[in-house]
Protein backbone atom coordinates (compact mmCIF):
# COMPACT_ATOMS: atom_id res chain seq x y z
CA UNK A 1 0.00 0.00 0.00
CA UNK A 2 3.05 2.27 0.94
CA UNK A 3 4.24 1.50 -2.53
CA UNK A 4 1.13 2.52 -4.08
CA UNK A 5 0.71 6.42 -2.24
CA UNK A 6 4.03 6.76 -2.95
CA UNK A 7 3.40 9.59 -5.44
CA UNK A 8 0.70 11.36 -3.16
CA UNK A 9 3.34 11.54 -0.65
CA UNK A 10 5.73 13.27 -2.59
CA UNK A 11 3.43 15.98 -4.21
CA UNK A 12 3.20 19.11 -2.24
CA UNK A 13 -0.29 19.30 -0.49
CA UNK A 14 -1.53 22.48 -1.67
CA UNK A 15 -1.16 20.57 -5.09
CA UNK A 16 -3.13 17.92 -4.81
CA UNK A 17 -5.85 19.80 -2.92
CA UNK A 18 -5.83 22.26 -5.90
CA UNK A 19 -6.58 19.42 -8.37
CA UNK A 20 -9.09 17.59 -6.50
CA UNK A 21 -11.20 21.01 -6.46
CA UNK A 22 -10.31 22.33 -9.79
CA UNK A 23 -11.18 18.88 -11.73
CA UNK A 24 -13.85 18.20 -9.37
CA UNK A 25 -15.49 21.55 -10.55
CA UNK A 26 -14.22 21.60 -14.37
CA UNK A 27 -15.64 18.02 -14.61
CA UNK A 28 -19.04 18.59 -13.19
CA UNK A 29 -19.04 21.65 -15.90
CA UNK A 30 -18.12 19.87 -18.74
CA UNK A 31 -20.91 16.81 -18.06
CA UNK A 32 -23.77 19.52 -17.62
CA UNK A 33 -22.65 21.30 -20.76
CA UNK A 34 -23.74 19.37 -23.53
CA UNK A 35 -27.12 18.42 -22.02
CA UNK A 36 -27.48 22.72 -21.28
CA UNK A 37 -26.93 23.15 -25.10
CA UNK A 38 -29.04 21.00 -26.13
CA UNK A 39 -31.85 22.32 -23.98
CA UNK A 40 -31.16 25.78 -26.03
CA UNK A 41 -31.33 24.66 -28.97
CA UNK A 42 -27.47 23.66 -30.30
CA UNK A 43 -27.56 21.30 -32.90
CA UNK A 44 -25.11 18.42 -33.74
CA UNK A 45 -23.18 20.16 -35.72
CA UNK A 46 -23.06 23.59 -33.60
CA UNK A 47 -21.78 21.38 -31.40
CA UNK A 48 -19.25 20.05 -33.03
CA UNK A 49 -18.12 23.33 -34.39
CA UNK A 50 -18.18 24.88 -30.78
CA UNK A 51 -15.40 22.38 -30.00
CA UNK A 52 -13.61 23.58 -33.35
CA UNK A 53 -13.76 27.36 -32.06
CA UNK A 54 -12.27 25.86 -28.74
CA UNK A 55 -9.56 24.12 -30.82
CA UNK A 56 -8.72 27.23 -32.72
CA UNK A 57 -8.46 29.54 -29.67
CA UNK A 58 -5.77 26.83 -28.42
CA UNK A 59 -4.01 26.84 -31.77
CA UNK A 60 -3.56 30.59 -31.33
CA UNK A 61 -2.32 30.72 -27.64
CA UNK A 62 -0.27 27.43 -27.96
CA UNK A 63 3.09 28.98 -29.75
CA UNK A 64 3.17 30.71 -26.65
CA UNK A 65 2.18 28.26 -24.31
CA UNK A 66 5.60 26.61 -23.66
CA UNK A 67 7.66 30.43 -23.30
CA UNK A 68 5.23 31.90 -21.32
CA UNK A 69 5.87 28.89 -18.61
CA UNK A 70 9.42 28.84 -19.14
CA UNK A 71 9.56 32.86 -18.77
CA UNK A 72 7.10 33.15 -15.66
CA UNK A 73 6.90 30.16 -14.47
CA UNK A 74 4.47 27.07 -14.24
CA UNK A 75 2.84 28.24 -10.93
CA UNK A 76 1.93 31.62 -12.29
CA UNK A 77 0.70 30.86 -15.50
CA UNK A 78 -1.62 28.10 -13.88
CA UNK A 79 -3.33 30.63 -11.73
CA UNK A 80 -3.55 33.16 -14.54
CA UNK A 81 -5.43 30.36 -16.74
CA UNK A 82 -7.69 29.70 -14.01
CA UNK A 83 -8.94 33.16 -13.87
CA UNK A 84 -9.40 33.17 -17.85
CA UNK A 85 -11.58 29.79 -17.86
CA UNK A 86 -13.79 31.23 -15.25
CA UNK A 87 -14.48 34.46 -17.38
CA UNK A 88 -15.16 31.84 -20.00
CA UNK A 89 -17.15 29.38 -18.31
CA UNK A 90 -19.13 32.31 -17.10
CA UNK A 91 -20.45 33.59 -20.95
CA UNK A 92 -21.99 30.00 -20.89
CA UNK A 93 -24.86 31.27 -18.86
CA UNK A 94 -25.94 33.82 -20.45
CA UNK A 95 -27.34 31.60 -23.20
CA UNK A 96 -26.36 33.47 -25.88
CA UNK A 97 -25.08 31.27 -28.94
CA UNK A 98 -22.97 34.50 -30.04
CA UNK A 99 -21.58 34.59 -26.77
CA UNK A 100 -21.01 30.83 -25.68
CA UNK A 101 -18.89 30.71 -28.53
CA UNK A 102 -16.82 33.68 -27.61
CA UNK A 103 -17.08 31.29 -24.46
CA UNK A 104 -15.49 28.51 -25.96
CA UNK A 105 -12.62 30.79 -27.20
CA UNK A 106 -12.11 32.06 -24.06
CA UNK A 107 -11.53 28.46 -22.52
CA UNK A 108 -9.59 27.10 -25.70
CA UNK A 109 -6.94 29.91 -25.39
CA UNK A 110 -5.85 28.98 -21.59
CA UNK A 111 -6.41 24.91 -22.29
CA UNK A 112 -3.41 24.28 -23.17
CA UNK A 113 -1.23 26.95 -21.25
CA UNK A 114 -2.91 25.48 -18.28
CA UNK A 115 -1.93 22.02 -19.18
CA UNK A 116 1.38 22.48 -19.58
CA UNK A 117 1.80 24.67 -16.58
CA UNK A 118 0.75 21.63 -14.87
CA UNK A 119 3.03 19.09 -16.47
CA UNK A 120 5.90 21.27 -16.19
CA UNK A 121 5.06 22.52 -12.22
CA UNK A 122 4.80 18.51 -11.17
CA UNK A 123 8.52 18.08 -12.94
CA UNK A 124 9.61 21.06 -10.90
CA UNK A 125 8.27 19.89 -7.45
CA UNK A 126 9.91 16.30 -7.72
CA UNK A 127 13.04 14.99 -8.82
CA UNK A 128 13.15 12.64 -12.23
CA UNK A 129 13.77 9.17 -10.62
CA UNK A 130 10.37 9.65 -9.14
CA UNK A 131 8.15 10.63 -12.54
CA UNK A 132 6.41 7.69 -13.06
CA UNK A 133 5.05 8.13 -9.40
CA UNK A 134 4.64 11.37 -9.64
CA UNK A 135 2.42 11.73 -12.66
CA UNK A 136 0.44 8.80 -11.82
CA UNK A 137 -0.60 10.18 -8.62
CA UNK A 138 -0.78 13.72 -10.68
CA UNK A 139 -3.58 12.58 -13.01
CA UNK A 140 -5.48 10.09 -10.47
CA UNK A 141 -6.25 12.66 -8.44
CA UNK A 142 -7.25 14.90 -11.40
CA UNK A 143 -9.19 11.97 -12.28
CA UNK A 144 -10.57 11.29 -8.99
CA UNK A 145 -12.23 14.69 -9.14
CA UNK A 146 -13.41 14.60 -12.69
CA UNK A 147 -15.63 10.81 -11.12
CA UNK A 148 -16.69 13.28 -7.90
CA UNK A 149 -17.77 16.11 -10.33
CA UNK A 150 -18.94 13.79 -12.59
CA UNK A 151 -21.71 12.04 -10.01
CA UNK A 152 -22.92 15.85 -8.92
CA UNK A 153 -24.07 15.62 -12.74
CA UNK A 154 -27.27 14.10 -10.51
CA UNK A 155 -28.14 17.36 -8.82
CA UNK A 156 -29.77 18.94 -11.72
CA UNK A 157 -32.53 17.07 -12.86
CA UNK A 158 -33.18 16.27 -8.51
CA UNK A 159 -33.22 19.91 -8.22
CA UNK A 160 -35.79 20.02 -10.93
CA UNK A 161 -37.84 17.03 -9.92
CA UNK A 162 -38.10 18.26 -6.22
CA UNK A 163 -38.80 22.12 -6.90
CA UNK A 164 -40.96 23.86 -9.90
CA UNK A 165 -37.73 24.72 -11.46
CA UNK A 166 -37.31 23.60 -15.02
CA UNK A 167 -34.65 21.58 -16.54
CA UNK A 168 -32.62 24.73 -18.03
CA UNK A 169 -32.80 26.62 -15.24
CA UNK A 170 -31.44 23.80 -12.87
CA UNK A 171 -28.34 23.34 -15.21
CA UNK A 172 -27.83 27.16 -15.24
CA UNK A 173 -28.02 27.51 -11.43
CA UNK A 174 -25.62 24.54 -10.89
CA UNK A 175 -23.20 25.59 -13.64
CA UNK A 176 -23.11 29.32 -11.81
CA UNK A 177 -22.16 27.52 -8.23
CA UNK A 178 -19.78 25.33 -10.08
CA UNK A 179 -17.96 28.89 -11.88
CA UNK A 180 -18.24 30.74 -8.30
CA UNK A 181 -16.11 28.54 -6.84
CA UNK A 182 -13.22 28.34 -9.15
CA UNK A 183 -11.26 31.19 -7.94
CA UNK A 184 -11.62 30.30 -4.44
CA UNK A 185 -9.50 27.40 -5.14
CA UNK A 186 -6.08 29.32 -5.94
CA UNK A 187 -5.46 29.89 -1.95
CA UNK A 188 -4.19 26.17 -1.97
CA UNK A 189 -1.28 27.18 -3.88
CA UNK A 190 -0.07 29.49 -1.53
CA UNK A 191 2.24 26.91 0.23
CA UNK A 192 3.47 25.49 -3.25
CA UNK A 193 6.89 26.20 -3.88
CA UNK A 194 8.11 26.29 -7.90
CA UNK A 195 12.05 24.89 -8.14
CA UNK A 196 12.46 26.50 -11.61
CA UNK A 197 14.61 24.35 -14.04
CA UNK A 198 14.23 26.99 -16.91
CA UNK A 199 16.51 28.95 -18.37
CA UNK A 200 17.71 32.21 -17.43
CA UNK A 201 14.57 34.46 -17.94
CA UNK A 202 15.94 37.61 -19.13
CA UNK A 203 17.54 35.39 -22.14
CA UNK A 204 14.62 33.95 -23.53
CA UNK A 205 13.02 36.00 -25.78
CA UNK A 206 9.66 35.42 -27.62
CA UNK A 207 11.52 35.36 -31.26
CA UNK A 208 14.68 33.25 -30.17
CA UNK A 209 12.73 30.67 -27.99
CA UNK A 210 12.49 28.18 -30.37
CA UNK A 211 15.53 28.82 -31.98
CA UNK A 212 17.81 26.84 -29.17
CA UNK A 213 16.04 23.38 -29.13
CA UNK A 214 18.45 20.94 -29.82
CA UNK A 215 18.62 18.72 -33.63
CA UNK A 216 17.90 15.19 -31.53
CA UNK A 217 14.95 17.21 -29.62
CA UNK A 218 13.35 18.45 -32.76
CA UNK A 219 13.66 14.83 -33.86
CA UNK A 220 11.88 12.93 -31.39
CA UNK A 221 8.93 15.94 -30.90
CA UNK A 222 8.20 15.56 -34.71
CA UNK A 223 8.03 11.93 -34.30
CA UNK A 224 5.67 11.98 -31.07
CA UNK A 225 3.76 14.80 -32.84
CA UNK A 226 2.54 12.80 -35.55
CA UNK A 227 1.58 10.15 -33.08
CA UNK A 228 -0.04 12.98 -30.96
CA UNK A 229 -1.61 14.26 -34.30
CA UNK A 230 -3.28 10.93 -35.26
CA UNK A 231 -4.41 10.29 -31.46
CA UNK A 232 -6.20 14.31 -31.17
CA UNK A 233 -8.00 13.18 -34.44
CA UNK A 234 -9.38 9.89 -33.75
CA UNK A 235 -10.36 11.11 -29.81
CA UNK A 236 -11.99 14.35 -31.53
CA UNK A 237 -14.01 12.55 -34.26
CA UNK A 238 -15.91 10.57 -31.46
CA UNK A 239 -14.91 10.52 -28.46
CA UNK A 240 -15.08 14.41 -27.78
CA UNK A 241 -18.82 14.64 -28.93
CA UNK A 242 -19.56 11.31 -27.09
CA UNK A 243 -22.24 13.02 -25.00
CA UNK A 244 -23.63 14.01 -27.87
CA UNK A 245 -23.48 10.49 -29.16
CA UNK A 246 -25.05 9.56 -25.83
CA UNK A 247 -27.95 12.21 -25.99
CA UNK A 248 -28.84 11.06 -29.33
CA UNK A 249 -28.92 7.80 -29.41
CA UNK A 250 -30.09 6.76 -26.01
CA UNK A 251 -31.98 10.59 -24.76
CA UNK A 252 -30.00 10.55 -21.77
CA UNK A 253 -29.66 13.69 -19.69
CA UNK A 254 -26.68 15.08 -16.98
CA UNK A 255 -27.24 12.57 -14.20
CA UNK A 256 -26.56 9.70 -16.69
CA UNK A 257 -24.02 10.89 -17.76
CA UNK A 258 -22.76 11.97 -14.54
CA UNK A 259 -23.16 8.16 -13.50
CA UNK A 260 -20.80 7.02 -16.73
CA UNK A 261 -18.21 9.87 -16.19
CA UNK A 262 -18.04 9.10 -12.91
CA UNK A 263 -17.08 5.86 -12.66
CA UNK A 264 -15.16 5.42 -15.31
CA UNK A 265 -13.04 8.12 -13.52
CA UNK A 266 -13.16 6.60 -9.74
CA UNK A 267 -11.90 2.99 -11.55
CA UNK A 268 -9.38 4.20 -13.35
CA UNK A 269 -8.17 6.36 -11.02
CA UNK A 270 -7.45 3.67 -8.01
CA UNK A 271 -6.14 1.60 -11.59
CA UNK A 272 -3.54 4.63 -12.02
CA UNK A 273 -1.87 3.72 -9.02
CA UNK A 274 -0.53 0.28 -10.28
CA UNK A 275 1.16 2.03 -13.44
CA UNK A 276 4.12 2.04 -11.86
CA UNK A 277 4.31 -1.69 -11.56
CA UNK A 278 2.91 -2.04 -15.15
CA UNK A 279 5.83 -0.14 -16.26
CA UNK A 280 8.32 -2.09 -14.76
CA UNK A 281 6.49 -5.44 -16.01
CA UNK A 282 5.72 -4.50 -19.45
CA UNK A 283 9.28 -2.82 -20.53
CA UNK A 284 9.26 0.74 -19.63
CA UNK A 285 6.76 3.74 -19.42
CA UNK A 286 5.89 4.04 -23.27
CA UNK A 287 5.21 -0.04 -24.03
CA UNK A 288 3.40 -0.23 -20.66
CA UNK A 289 1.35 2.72 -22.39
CA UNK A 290 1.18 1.55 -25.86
CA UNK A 291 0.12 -2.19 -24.72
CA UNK A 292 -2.51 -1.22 -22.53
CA UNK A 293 -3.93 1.22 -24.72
CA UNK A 294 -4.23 -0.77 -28.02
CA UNK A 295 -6.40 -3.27 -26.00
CA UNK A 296 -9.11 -0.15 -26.16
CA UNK A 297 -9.77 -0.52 -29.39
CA UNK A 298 -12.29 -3.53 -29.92
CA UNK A 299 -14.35 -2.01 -27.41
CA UNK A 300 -15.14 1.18 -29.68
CA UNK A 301 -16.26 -0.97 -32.07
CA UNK A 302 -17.58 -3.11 -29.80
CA UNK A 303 -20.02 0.24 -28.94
CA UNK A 304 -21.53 0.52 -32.39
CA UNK A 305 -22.89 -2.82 -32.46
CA UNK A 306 -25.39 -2.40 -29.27
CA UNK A 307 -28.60 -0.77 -28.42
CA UNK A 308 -29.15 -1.04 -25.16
CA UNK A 309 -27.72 1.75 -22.79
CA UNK A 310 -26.33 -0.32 -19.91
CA UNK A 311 -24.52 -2.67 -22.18
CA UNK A 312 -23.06 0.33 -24.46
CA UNK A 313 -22.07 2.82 -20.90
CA UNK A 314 -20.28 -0.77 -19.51
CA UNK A 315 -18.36 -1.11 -22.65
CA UNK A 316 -17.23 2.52 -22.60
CA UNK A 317 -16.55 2.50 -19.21
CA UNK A 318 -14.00 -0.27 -20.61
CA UNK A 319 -12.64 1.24 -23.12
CA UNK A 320 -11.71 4.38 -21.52
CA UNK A 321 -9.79 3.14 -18.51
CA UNK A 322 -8.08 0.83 -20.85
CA UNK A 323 -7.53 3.71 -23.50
CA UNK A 324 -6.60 6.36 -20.56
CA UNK A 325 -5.31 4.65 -17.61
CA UNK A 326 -1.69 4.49 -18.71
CA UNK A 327 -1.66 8.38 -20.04
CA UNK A 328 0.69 9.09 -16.83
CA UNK A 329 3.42 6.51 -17.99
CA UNK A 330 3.17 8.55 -21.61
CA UNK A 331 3.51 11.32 -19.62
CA UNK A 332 6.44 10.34 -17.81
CA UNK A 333 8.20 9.10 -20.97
CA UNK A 334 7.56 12.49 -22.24
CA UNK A 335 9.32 14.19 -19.58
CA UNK A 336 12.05 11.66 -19.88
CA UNK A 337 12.40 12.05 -23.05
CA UNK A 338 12.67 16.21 -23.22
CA UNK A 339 15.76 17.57 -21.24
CA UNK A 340 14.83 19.78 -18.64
CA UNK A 341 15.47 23.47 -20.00
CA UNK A 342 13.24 23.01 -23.21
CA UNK A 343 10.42 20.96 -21.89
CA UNK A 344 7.95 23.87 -21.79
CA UNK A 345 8.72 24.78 -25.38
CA UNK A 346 9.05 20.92 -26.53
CA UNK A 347 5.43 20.28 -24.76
CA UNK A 348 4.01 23.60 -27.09
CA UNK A 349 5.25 21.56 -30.43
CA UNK A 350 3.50 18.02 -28.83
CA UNK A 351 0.12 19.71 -28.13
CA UNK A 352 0.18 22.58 -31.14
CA UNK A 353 0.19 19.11 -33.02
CA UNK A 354 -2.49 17.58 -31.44
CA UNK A 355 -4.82 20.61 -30.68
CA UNK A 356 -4.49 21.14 -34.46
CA UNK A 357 -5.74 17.77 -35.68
CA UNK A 358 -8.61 18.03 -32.49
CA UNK A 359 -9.67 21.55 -33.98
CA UNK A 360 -10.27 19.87 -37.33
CA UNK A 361 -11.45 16.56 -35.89
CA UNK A 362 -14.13 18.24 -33.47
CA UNK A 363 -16.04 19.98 -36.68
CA UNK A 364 -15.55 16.37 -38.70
CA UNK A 365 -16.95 14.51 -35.79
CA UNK A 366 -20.33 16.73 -35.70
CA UNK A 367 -20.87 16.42 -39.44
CA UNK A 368 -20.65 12.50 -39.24
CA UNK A 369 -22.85 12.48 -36.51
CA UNK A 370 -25.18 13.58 -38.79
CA UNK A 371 -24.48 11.42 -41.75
CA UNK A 372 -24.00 8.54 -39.26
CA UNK A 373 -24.56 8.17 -35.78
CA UNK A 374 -22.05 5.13 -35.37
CA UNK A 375 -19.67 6.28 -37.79
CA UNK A 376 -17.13 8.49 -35.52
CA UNK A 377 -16.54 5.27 -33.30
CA UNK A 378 -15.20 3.03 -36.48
CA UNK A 379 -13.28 5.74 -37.44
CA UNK A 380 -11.52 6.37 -34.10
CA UNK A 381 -10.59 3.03 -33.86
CA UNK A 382 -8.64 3.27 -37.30
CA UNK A 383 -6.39 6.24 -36.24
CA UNK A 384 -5.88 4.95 -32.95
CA UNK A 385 -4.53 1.46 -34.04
CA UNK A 386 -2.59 3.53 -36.78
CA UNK A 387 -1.22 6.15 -33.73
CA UNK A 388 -0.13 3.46 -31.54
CA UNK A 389 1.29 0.77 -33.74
CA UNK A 390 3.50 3.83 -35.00
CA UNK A 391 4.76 4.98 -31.53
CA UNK A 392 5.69 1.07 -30.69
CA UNK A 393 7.98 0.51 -34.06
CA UNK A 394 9.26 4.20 -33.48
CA UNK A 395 10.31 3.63 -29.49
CA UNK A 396 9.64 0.12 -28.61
CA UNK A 397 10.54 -2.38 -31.03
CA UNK A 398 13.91 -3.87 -30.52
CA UNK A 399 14.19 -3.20 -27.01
């Protein structure tokens, strides 16, 4: 058991408090969200496009992502993205399509400044023997709140069965608590201390900072981009409308949703604590990552063959532990792989590569929808055999 805390142990506290309320909060957002847009009226394909505006907010900020965090440092760029996805989430109630997709703007250009923030802060509070700990504990308790803000997805439609207060209204009121108490949550940082890795500050200008990345770098970021690019496709084709998918197909609401999200998250969560050991067994971080994961993959096929709810919700459940639950060991390998002083810059080129292919794969994804309801899934399943059977020959084979 000692073995398997190890990671919480060596996380600062204010930390993990800070992403057990933040992805507690952003999850419980994100399940209500598609049901709320529904209710006013967003079709299919609004919806997929929505995402796309998201995606192309993110492609803006993202070439200066990985500078911003190496000039100012993980810890205040992750507070500073905070404040800038509240202001976003908060257009979402006014109901205004106009505005909700300034909204989604908003959110898409601190996304991925956030993310990396993250990634980067968690390699500055630990030392590199103890990554594969580190960032397993780092996204299962991430993940732990996404299943605890994913079951609130209930209080909604009780809300509106126990009081006169329609449907809309009870998402609205819940999605305006949920928004409230996002800022709040930065006074857990206070304690956190940043050991900064980066290079000297004054030095790195916005022009040159690309300039110094190393030939072998470059190398292995294009080849994990293109990985990265054919993952952000496949998981924005289907998976990232999946509510939708959901909504149509079997007229669920929030709380159902809620109920999938949810334990999908609590499972593989308490699962992200043995990826350490599944490392060690398997070969290393990436094949522990690339084994798991391809296992996914008959399941999302698996999904278009049923129509029955239960059935469909268990096999997704599945497929996205199996799919997900080794992301920290890619992580990790990531890390590993990037030397210290470029890894906020290096992480810009990974994600500009995959936010790219989600912008396009988020507007793709609605339209099929339309043509097809199952046809996303099959789709997925080709670009993420394609993704990971690259990554393995490129990293794995041989040794």
């Amino acid at each position: 058991m000692s073995e398997l805390l190890r990671g919480f142990k060596i996380l600062p506290r204010g930390l993990v408090l800070y992403l057990a309320i933040t992805s507690a909060l952003f999850s419980l957002l994100w399940v209500i969200i598609a049901p709320y847009l529904k209710e006013i009226g967003f079709t299919p394909l609004e919806y997929g496009l929505l995402g796309s505006v998201l995606g192309i907010s993110s492609i803006a900020s993202l070439p200066f992502a990985g500078w911003l965090v190496d000039r100012y440092g993980a810890l205040r760029m992750v507070s500073i993205t905070l404040i800038t996805a509240t202001l976003g989430f908060s257009l979402l109630l006014t109901r205004v399509k106009e505005l909700i997709f300034l909204s989604a703007a908003i959110r898409g250009s601190s996304l991925w400044i956030e993310q990396i923030a993250l990634d980067v802060l968690v390699s500055r509070v630990v030392s590199r023997k103890e990554y594969d700990y580190a960032y397993s504990s780092y996204i299962a308790i991430n993940t732990l709140g996404h299943a605890l803000g994913s079951y609130v997805g209930w209080l909604p439609p009780l809300i509106s069965s126990y009081t006169k207060i329609d449907m809309l209204s009870a998402y609205t009121i819940v999605m305006g608590l949920a928004v409230a108490l996002l800022p709040p949550s930065l006074i857990t940082l206070k304690g956190v201390k940043e050991v900064s890795q980066a290079p000297s500050r004054k030095n790195l200008g916005i022009t040159s900072s690309f300039k110094d990345l190393p030939r072998d770098l470059l190398t292995n970021v294009a080849k994990v981009s293109l990985a990265e690019a054919l993952i952000g496709l496949g998981a924005a084709i289907s998976i990232h409308n999946i509510s939708y998918y959901f909504i149509l197909k079997y007229g669920i609401g929030s709380g159902e949703l809620g109920t999938l999200y949810g334990t999908e998250s609590l499972i593989m969560a308490l699962l992200m604590l043995f990826m350490p050991k599944a490392s060690k067994i398997l070969g290393g971080s990436l094949r522990a990552y690339v084994l798991i994961s391809l296992t996914s993959i008959p399941l999302l096929i698996a999904m278009t063959l049923v129509n029955n709810y239960v059935i469909a919700s268990v096999i997704y459940i599945s497929r996205t532990i199996l799919m997900n639950v080794a992301s920290p060991l890619f992580t990790s390998f990531l890390m590993s792989l990037m030397p210290e002083t470029y890894r906020g810059r290096a992480l810009t080129v990974v994600n500009l590569s995959r936010t790219i292919s989600t912008t396009i794969g988020r507007g793709i994804g609605g339209y099929l929808l339309e043509v097809e309801l199952e046809l996303p899934l099959r789709v997925t399943a080709v670009l993420y055999t394609t993704s990971l059977t690259y990554l393995y020959i490129t990293y794995c084979r041989g040794r």
